[in-house]
PDB file of N, CA and C in Angstrom:
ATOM      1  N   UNK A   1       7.575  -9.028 -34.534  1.00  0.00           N
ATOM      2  CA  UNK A   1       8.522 -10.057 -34.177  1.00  0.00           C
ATOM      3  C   UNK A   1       9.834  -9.786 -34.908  1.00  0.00           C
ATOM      4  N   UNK A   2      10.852  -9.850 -34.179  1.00  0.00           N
ATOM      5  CA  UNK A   2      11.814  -9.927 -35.257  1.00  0.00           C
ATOM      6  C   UNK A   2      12.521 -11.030 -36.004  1.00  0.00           C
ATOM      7  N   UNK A   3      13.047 -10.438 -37.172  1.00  0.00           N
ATOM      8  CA  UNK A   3      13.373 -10.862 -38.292  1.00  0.00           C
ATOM      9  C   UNK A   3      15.289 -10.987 -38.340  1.00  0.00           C
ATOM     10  N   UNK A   4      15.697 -12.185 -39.311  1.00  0.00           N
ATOM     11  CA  UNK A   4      16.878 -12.383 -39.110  1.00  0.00           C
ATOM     12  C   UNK A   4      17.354 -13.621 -38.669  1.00  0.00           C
ATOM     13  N   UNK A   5      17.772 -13.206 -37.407  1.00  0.00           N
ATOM     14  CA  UNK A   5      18.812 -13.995 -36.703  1.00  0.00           C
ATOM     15  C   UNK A   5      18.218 -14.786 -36.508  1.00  0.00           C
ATOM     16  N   UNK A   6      18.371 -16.026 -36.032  1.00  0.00           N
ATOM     17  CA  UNK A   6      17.501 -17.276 -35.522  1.00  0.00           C
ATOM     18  C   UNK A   6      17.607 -17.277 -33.746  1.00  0.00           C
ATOM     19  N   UNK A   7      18.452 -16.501 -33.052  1.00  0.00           N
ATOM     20  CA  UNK A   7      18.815 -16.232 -32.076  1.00  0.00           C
ATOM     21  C   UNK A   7      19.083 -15.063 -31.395  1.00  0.00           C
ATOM     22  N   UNK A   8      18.499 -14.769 -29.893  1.00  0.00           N
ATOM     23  CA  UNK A   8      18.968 -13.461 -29.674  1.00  0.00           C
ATOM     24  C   UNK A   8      19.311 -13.597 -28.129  1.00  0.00           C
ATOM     25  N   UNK A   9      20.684 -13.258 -27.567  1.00  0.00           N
ATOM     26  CA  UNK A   9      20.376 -13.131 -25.990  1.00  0.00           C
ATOM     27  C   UNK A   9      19.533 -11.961 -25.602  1.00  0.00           C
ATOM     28  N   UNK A  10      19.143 -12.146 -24.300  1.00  0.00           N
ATOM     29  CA  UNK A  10      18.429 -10.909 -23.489  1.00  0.00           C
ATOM     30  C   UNK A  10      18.801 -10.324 -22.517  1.00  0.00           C
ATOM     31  N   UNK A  11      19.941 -11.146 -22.230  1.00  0.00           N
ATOM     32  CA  UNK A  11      20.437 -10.222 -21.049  1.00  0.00           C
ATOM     33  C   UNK A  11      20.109 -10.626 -19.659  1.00  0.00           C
ATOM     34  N   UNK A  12      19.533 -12.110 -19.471  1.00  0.00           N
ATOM     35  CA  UNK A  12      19.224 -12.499 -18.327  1.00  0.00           C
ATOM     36  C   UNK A  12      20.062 -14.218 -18.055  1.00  0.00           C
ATOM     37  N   UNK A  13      20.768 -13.838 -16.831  1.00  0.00           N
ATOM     38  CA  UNK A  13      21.677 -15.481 -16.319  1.00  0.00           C
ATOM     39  C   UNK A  13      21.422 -15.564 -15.197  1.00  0.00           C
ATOM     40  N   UNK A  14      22.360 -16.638 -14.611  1.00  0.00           N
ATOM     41  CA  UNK A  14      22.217 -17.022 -13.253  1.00  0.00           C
ATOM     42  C   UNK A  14      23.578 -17.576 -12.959  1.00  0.00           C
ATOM     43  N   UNK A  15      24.477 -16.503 -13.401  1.00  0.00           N
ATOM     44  CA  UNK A  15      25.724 -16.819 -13.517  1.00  0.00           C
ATOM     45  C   UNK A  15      26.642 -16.365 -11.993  1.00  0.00           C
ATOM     46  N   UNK A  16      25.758 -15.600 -11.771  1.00  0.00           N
ATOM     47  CA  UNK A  16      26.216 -15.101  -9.911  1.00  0.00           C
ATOM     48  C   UNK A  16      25.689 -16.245  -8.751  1.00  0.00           C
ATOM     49  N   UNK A  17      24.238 -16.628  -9.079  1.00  0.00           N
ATOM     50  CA  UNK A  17      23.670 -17.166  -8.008  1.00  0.00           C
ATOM     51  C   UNK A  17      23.061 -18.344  -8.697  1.00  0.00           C
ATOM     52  N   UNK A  18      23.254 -19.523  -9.026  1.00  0.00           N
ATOM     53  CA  UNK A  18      22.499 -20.635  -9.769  1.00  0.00           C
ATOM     54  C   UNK A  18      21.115 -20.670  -9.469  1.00  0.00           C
ATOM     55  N   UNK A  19      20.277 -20.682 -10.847  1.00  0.00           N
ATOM     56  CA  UNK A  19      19.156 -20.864 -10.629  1.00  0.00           C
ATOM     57  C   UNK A  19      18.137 -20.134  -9.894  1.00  0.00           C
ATOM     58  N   UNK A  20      18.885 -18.573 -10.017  1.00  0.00           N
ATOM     59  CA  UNK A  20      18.603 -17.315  -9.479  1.00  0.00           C
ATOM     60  C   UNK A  20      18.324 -16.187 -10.440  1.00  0.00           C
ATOM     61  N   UNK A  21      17.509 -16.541 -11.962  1.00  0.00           N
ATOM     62  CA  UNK A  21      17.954 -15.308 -13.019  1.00  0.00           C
ATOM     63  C   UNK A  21      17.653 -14.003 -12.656  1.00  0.00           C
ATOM     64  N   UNK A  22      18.785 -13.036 -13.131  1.00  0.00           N
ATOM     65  CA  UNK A  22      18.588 -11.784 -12.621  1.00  0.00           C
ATOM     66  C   UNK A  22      19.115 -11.243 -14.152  1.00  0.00           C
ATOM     67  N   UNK A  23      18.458  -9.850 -14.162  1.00  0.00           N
ATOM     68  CA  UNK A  23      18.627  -8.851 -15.493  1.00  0.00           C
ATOM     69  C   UNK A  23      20.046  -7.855 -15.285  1.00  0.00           C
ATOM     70  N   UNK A  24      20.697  -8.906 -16.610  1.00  0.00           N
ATOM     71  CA  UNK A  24      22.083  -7.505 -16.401  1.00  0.00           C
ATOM     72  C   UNK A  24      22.249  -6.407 -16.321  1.00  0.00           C
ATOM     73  N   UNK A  25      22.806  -5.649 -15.917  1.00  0.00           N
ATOM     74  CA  UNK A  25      22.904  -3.838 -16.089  1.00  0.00           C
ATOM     75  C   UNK A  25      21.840  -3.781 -14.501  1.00  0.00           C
ATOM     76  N   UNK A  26      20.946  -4.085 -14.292  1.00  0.00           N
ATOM     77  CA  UNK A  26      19.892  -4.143 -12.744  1.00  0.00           C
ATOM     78  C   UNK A  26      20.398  -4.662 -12.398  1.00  0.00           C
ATOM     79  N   UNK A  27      20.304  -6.057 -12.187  1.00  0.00           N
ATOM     80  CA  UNK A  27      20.987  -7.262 -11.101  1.00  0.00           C
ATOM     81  C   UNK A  27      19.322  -7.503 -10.732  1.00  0.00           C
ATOM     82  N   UNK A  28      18.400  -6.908 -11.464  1.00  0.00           N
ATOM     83  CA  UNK A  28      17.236  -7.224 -10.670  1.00  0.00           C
ATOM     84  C   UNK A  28      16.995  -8.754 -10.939  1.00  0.00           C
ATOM     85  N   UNK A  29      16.074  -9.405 -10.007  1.00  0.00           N
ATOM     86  CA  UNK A  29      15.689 -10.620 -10.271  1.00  0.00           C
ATOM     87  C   UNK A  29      14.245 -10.964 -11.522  1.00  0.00           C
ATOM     88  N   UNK A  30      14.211 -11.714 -12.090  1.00  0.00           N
ATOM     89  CA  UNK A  30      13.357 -12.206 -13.037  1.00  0.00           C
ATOM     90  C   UNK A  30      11.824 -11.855 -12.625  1.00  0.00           C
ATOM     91  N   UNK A  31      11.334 -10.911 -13.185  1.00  0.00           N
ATOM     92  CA  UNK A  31       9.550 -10.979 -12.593  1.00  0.00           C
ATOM     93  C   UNK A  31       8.869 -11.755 -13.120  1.00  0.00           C
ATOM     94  N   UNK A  32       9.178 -12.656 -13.951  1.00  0.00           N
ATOM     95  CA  UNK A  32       8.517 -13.326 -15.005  1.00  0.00           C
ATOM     96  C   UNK A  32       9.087 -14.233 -15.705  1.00  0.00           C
ATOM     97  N   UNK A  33       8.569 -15.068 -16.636  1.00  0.00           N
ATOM     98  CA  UNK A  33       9.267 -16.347 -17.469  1.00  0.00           C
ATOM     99  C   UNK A  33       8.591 -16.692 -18.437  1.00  0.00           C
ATOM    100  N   UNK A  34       9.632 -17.272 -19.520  1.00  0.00           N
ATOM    101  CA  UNK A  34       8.522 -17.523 -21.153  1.00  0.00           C
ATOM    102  C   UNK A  34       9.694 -18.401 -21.193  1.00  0.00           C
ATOM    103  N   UNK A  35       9.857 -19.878 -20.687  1.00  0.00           N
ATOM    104  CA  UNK A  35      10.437 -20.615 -20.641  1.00  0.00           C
ATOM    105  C   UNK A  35      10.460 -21.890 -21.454  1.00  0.00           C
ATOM    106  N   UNK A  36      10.905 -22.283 -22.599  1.00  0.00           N
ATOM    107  CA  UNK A  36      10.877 -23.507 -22.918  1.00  0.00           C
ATOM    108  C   UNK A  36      10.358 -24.991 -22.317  1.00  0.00           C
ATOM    109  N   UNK A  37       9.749 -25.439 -22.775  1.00  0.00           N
ATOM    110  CA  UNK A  37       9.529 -27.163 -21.629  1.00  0.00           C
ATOM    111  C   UNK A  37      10.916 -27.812 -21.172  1.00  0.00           C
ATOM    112  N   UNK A  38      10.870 -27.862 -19.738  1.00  0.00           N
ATOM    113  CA  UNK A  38      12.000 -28.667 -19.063  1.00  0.00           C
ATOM    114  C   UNK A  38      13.504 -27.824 -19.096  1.00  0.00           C
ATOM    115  N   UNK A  39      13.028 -26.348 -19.310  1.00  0.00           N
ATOM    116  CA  UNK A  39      14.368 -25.707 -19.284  1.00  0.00           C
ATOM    117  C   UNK A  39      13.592 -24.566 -18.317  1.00  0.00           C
ATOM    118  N   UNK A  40      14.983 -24.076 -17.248  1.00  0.00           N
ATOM    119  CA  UNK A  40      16.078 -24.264 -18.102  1.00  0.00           C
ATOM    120  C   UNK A  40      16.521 -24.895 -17.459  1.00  0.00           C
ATOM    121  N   UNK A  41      17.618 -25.993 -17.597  1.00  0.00           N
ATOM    122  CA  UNK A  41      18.442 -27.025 -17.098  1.00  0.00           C
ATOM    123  C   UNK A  41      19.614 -27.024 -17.236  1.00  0.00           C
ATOM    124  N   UNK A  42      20.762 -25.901 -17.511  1.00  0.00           N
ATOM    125  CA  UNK A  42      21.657 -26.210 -16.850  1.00  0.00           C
ATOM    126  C   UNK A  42      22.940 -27.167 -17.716  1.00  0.00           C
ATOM    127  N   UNK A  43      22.472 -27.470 -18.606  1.00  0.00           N
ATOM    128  CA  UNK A  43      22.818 -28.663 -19.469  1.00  0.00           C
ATOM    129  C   UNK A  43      24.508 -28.312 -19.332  1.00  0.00           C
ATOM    130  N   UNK A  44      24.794 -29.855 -18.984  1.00  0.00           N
ATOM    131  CA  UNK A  44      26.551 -30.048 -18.493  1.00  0.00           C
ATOM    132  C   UNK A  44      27.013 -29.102 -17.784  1.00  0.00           C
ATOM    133  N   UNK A  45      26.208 -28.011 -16.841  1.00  0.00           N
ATOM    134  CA  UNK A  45      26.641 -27.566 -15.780  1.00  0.00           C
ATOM    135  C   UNK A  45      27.018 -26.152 -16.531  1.00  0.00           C
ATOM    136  N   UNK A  46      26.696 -26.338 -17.738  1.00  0.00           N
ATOM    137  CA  UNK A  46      27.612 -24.573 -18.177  1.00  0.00           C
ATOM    138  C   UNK A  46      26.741 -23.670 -18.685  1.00  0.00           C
ATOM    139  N   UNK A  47      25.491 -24.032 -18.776  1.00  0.00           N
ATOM    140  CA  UNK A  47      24.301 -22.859 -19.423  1.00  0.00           C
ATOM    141  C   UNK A  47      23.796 -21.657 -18.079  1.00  0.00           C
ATOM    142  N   UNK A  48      24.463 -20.838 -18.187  1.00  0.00           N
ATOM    143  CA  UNK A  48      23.882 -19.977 -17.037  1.00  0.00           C
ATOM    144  C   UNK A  48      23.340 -18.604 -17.991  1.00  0.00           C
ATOM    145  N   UNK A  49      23.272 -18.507 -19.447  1.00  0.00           N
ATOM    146  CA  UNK A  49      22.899 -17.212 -20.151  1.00  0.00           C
ATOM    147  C   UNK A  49      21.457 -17.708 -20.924  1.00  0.00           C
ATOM    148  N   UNK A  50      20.477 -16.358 -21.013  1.00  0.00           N
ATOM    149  CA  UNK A  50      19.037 -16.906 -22.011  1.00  0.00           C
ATOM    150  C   UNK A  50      19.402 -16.439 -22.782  1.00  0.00           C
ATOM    151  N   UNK A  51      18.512 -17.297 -24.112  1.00  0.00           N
ATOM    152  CA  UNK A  51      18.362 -16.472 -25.110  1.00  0.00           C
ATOM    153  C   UNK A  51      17.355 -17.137 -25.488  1.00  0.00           C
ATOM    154  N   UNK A  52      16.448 -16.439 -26.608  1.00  0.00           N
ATOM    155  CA  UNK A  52      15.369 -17.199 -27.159  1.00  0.00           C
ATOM    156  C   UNK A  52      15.437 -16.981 -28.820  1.00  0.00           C
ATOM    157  N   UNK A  53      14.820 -18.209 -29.116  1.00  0.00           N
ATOM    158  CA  UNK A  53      15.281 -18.129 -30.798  1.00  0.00           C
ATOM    159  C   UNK A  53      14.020 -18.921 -31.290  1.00  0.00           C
ATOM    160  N   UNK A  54      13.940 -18.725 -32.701  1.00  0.00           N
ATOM    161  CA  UNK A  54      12.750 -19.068 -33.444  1.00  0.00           C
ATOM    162  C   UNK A  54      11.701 -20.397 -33.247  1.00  0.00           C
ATOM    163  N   UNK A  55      12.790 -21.107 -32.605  1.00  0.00           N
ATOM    164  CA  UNK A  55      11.501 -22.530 -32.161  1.00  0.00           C
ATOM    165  C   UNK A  55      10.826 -22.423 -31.034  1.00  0.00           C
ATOM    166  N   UNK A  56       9.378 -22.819 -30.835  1.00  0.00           N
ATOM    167  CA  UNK A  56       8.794 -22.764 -29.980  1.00  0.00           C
ATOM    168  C   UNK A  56       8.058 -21.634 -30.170  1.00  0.00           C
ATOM    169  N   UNK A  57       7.898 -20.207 -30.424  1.00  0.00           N
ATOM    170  CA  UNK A  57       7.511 -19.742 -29.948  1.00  0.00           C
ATOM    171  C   UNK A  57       8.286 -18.698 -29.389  1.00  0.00           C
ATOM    172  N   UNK A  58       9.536 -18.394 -29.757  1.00  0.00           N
ATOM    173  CA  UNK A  58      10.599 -17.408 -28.946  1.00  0.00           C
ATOM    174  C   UNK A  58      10.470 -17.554 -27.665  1.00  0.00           C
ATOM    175  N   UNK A  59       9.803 -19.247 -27.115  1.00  0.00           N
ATOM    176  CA  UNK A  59      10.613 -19.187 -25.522  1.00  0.00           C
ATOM    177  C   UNK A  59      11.883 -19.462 -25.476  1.00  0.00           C
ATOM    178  N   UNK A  60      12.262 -19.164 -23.875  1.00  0.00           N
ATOM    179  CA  UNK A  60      13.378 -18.976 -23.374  1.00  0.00           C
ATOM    180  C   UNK A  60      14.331 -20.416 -23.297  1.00  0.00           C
ATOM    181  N   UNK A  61      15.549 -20.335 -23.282  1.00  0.00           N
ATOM    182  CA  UNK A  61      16.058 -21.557 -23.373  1.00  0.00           C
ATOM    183  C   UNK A  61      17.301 -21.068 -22.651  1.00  0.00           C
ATOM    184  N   UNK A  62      18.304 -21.968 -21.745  1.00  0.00           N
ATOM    185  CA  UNK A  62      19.352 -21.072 -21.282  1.00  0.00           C
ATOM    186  C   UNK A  62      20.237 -22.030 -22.011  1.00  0.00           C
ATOM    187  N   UNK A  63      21.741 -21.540 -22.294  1.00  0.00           N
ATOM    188  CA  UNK A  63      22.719 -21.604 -22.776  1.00  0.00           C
ATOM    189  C   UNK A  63      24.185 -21.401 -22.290  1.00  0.00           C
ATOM    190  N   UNK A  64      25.536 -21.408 -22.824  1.00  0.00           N
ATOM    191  CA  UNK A  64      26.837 -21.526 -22.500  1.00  0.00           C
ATOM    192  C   UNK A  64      26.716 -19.764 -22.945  1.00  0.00           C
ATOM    193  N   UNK A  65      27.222 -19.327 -21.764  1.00  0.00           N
ATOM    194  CA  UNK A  65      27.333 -17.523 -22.338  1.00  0.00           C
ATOM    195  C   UNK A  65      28.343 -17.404 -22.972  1.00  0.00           C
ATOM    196  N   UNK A  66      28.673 -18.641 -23.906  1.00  0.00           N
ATOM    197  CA  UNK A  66      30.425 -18.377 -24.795  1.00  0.00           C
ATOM    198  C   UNK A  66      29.539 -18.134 -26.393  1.00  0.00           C
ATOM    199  N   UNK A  67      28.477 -18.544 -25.794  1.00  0.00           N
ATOM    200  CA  UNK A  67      27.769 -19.036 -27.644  1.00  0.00           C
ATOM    201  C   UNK A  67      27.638 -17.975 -27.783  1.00  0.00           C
ATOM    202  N   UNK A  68      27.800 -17.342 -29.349  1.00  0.00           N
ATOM    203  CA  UNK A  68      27.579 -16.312 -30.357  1.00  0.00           C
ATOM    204  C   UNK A  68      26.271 -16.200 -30.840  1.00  0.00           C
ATOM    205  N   UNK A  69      25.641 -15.142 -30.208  1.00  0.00           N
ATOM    206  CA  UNK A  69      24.620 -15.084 -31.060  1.00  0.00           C
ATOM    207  C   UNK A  69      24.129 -13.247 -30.991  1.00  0.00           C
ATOM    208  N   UNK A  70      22.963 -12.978 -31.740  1.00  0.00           N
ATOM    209  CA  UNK A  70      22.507 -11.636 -31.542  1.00  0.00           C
ATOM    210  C   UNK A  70      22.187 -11.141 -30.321  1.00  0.00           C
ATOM    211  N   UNK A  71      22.327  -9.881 -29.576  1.00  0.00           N
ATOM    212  CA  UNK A  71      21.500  -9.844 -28.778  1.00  0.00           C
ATOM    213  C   UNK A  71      20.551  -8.711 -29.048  1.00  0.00           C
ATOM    214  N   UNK A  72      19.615  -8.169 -27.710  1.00  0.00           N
ATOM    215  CA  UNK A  72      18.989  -7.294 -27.307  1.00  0.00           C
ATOM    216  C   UNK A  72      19.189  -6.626 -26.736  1.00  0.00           C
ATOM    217  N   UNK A  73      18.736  -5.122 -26.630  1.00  0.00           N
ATOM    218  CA  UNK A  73      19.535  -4.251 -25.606  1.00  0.00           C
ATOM    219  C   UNK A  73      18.290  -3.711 -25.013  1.00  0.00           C
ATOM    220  N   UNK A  74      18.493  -2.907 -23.855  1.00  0.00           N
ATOM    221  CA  UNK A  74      17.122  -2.184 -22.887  1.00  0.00           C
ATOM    222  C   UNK A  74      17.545  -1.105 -22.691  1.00  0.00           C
ATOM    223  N   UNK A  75      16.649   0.163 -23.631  1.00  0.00           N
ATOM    224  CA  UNK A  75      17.471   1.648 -23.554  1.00  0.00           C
ATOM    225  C   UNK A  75      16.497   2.160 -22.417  1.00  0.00           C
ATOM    226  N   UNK A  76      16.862   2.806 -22.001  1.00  0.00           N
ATOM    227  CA  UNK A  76      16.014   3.752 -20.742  1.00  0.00           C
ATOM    228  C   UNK A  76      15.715   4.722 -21.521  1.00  0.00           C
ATOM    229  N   UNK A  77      14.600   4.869 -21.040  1.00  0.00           N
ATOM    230  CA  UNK A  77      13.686   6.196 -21.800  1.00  0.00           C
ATOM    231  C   UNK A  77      13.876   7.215 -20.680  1.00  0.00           C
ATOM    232  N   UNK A  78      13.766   8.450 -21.578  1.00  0.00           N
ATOM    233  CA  UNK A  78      13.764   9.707 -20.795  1.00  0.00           C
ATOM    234  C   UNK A  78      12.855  10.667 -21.513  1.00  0.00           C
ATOM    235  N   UNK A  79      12.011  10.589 -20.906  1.00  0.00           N
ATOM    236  CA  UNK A  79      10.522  11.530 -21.572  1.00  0.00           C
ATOM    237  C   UNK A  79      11.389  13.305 -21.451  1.00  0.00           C
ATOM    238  N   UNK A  80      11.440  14.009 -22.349  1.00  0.00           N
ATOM    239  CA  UNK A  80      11.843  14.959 -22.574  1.00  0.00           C
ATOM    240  C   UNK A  80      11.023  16.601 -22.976  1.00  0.00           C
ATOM    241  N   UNK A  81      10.493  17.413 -22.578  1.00  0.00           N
ATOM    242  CA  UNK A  81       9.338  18.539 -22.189  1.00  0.00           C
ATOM    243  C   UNK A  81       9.823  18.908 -23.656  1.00  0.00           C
ATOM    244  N   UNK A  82       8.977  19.930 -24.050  1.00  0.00           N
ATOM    245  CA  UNK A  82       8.902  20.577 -25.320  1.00  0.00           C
ATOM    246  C   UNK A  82       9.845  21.680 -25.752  1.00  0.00           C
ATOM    247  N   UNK A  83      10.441  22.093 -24.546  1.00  0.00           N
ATOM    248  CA  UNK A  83      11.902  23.303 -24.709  1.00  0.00           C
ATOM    249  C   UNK A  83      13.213  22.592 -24.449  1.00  0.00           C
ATOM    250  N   UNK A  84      13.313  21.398 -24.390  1.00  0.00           N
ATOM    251  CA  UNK A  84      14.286  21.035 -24.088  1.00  0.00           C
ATOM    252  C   UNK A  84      14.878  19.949 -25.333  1.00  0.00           C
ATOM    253  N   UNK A  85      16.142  20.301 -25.704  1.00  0.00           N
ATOM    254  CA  UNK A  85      17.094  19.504 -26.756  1.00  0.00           C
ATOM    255  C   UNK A  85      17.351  18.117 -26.855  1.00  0.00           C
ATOM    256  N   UNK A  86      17.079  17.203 -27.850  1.00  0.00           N
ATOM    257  CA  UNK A  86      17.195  15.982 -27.882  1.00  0.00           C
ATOM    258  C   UNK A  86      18.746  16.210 -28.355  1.00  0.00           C
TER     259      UNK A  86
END
């Protein structure tokens, strides 16, 4: 688990299509959810970014994508043969 921050985005909103989360850098749509109770909602119309942070359980909670916090990144792996240079 990590350690630190009390907060981290992930990289998933619904800032194109409401209530549509899709993964930045893909645009793919959400296969899945680790969602907080009664979220996400949207709260005053301006939370379209996740992030999940130490309460609960590191579920998901959505937020104002202005808020500061840590994020996460998703490196693509590239499996690399035994003659070839990292």
């Amino acid at each position: 688990m990590l350690k630190g921050a009390e907060s981290y985005w992930i990289g998933l909103s619904d800032q194109h299509d409401e209530r549509t989360f899709r993964w930045e850098g893909t645009g793919e749509e959400v296969g899945f959810s680790y969602w907080r109770k009664h979220q996400p909602d949207n709260h005053g119309g301006t939370e379209d970014c996740t992030h999940y942070y130490n309460i609960d359980r590191y579920k998901w909670n959505d937020m104002s994508c202005d808020y500061q916090s840590q994020y996460i990144c998703q490196r693509m792996y590239k499996e690399f043969s035994s003659n070839e240079r990292v």
